[in-house]
Protein backbone atom coordinates (compact mmCIF):
# COMPACT_ATOMS: atom_id res chain seq x y z
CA UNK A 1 71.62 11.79 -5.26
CA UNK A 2 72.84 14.60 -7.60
CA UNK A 3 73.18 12.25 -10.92
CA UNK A 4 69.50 11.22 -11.41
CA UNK A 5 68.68 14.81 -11.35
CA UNK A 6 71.07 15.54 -13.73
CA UNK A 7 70.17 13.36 -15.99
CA UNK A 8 66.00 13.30 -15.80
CA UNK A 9 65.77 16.27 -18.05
CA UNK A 10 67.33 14.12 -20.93
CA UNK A 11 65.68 11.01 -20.41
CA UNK A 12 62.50 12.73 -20.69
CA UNK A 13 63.16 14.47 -23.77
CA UNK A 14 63.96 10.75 -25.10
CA UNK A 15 60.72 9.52 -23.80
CA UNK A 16 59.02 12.35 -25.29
CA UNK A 17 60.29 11.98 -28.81
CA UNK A 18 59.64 8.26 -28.85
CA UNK A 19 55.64 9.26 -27.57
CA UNK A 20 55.53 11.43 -30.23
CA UNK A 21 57.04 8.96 -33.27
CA UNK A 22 54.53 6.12 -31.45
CA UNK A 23 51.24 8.49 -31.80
CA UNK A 24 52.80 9.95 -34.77
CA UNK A 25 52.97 6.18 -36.63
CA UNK A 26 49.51 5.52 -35.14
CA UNK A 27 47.50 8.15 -36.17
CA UNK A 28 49.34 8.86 -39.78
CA UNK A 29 47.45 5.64 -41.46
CA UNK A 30 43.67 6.64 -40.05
CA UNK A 31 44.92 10.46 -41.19
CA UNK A 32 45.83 9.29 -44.85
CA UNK A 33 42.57 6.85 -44.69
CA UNK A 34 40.72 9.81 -44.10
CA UNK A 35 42.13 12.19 -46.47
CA UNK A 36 41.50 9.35 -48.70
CA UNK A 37 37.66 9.28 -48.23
CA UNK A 38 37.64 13.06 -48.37
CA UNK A 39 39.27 13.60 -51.73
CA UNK A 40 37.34 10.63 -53.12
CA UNK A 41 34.23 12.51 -52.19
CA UNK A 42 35.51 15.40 -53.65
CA UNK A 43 36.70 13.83 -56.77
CA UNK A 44 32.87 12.25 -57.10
CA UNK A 45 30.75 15.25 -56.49
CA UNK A 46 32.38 17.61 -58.78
């Protein structure tokens, strides 16, 4: 009963880091599409 205790905090530190690398690889292409769009409009109106 004493192991899975033990070893929970790790575990969810994994888990954690993989969440953050799967929203991280997710959310990186819409970021750059948008930062994209922005500097293109930026580029155009000056």
């Amino acid at each position: 009963a004493d192991m899975p205790i033990r070893n929970e905090p790790e575990s969810s530190h994994k888990h954690l880091i993989i969440h953050i690398v799967l929203v991280l690889m997710f959310i990186i292409p819409f970021v750059s599409i948008a930062l994209g769009i922005l500097f293109k409009t930026v580029v155009d109106a000056e």
